[in-house]
Protein backbone atom coordinates (compact mmCIF):
# COMPACT_ATOMS: atom_id res chain seq x y z
CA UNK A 1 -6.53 -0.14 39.43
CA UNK A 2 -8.68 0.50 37.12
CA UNK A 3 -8.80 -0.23 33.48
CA UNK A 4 -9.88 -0.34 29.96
CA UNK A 5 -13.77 1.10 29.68
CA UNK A 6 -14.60 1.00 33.68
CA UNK A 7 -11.26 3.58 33.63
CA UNK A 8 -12.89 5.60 31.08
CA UNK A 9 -16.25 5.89 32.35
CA UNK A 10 -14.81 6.67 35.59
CA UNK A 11 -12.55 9.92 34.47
CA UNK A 12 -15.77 10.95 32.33
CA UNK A 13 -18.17 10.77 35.50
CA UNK A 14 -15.04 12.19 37.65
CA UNK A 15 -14.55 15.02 35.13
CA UNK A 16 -18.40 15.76 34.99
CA UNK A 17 -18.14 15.79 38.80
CA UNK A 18 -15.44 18.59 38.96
CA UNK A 19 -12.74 16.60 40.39
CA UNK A 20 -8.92 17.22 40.12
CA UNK A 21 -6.78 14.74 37.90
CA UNK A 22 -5.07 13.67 41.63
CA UNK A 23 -8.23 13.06 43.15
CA UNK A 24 -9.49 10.79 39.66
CA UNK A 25 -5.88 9.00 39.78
CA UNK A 26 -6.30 8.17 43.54
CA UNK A 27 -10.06 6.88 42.98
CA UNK A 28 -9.59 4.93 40.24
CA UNK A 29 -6.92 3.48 41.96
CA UNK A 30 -3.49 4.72 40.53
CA UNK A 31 -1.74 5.51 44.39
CA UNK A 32 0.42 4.07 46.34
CA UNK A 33 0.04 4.86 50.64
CA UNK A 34 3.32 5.19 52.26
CA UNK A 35 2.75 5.54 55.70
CA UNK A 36 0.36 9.09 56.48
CA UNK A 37 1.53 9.44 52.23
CA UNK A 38 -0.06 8.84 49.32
CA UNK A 39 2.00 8.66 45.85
CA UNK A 40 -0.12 9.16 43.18
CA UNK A 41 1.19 6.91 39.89
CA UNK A 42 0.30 9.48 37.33
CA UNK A 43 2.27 8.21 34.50
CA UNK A 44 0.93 4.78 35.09
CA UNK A 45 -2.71 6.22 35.50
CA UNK A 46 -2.15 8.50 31.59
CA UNK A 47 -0.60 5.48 30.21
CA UNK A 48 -3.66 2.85 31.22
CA UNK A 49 -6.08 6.06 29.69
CA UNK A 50 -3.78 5.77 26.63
CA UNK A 51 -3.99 2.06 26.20
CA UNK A 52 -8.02 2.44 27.17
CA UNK A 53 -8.46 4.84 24.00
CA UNK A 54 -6.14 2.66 21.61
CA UNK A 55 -3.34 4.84 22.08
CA UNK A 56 -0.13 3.08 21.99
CA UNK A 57 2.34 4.14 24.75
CA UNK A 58 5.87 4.42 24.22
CA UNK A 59 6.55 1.47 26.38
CA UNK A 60 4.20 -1.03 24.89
CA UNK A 61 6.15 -0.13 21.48
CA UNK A 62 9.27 -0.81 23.18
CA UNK A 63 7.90 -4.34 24.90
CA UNK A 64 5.96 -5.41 21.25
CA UNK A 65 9.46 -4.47 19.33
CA UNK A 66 11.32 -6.62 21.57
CA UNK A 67 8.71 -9.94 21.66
CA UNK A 68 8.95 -8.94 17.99
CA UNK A 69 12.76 -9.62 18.28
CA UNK A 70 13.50 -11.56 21.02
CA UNK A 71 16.48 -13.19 20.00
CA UNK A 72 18.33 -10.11 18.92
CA UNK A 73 19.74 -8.46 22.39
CA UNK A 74 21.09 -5.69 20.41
CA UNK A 75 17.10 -4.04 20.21
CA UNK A 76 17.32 -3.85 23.88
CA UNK A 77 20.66 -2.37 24.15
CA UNK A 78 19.68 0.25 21.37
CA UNK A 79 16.46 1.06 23.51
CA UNK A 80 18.47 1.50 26.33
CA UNK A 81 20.74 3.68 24.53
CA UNK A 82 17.90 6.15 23.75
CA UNK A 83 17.01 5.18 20.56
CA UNK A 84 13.39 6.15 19.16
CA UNK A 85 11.75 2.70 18.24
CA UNK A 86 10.39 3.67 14.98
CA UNK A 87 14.01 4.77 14.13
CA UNK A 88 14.92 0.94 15.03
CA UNK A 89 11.88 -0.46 12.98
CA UNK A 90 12.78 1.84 10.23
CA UNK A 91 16.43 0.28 10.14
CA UNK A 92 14.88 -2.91 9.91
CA UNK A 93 12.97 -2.81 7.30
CA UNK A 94 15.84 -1.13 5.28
CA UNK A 95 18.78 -3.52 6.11
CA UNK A 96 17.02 -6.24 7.96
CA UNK A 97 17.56 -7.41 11.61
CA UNK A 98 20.87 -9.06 11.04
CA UNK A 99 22.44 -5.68 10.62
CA UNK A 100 21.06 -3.94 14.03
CA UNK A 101 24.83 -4.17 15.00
CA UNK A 102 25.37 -1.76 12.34
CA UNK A 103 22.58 0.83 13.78
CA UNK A 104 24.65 3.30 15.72
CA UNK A 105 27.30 3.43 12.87
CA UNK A 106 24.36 4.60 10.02
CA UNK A 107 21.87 6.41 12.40
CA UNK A 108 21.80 9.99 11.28
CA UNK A 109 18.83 11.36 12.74
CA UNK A 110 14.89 12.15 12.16
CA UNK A 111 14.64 14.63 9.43
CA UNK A 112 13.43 14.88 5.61
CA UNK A 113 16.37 13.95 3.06
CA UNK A 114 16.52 17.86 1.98
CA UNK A 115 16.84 18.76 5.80
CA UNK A 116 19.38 16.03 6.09
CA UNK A 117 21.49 17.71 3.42
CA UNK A 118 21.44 21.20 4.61
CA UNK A 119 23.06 20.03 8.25
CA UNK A 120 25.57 17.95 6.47
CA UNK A 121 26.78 20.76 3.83
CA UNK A 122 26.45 23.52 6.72
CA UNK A 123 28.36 21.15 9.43
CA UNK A 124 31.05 19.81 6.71
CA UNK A 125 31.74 23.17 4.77
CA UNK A 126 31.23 25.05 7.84
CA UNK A 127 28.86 27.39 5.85
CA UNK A 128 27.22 30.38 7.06
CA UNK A 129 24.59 30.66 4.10
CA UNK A 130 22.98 34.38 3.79
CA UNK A 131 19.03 34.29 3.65
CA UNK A 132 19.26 35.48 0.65
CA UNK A 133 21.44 32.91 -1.03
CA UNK A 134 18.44 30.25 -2.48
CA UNK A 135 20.14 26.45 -2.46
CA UNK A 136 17.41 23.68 -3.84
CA UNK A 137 18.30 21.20 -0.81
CA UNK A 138 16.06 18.52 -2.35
CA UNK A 139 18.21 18.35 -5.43
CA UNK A 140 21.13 18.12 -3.19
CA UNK A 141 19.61 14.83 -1.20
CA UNK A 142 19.01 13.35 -4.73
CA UNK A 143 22.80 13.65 -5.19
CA UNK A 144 23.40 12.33 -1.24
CA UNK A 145 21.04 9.42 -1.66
CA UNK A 146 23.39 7.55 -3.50
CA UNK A 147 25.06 7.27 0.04
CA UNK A 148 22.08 7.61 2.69
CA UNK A 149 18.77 6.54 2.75
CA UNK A 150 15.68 7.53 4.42
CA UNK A 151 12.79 6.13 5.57
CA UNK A 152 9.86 6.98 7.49
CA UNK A 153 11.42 10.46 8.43
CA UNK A 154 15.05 8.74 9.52
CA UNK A 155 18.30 9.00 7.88
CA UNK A 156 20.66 6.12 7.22
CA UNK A 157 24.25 5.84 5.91
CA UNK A 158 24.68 2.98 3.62
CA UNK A 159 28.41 2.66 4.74
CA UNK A 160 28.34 0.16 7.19
């Protein structure tokens, strides 16, 4: 398999040569033959491209979190559970890494603060707001943020 700059060059000379994204995977070595079949390891092949340009993957975030961490098994089970990794730094660097057993309890989602408080007021008051009807959600998350906190686009409750 190639990888790093010889996988670059080779897509750019592939793609100047016309050929498909299966044929480029399978010459630059990202197949696996099965018999008269050949698997072609697409993800694997996008992800090495990825890496090659600087792009971070969504599994090297996961591994570098965890060597980050590596004492702390709840990471791992909160990745397993689904969990978006920046959601999981963002905790972090709110409450610290001794409270990760508190994530799932003060997770509330990826959203702006003013966002946040429109769901909450609509899904606790069961409102059904006209257009019409103008509500300054921003001054309603100053109010809420004595009891949440968000960073880096994620909502927390401080009650954990």
């Amino acid at each position: 398999m190639l990888k790093g700059q010889d996988l670059l060059n080779a897509v750019s000379l592939y793609t100047e040569q016309g050929l498909s994204r299966t044929d480029m995977a399978i010459k630059c070595g990202y197949c696996q033959v099965e018999g008269n079949n050949t698997k072609v390891l697409f993800t694997a092949f996008y992800e090495s491209i990825m890496e090659a340009k600087g792009i971070i993957t969504a599994q090297v975030e996961k591994d570098t979190l965890i060597e980050e961490y590596p004492d702390n098994d709840n990471i791992q089970q909160l990745i397993d559970d689904g969990y978006d990794v920046d959601a999981i730094k963002a905790f972090i660097e709110l409450y610290g890494e001794e409270n990760l057993e508190h994530f799932d309890e003060s997770y509330q989602g990826e959203m702006s603060g003013a966002e946040y408080a429109e769901q909450l007021i609509t899904d606790c008051y069961s409102l059904d707001i006209p257009a019409f009807v103008c509500i300054d959600w921003d001054a309603t998350w100053e109010q809420l943020s004595y009891d949440y906190d968000e960073q880096d686009g994620y909502i927390f409750s401080r009650h954990f």
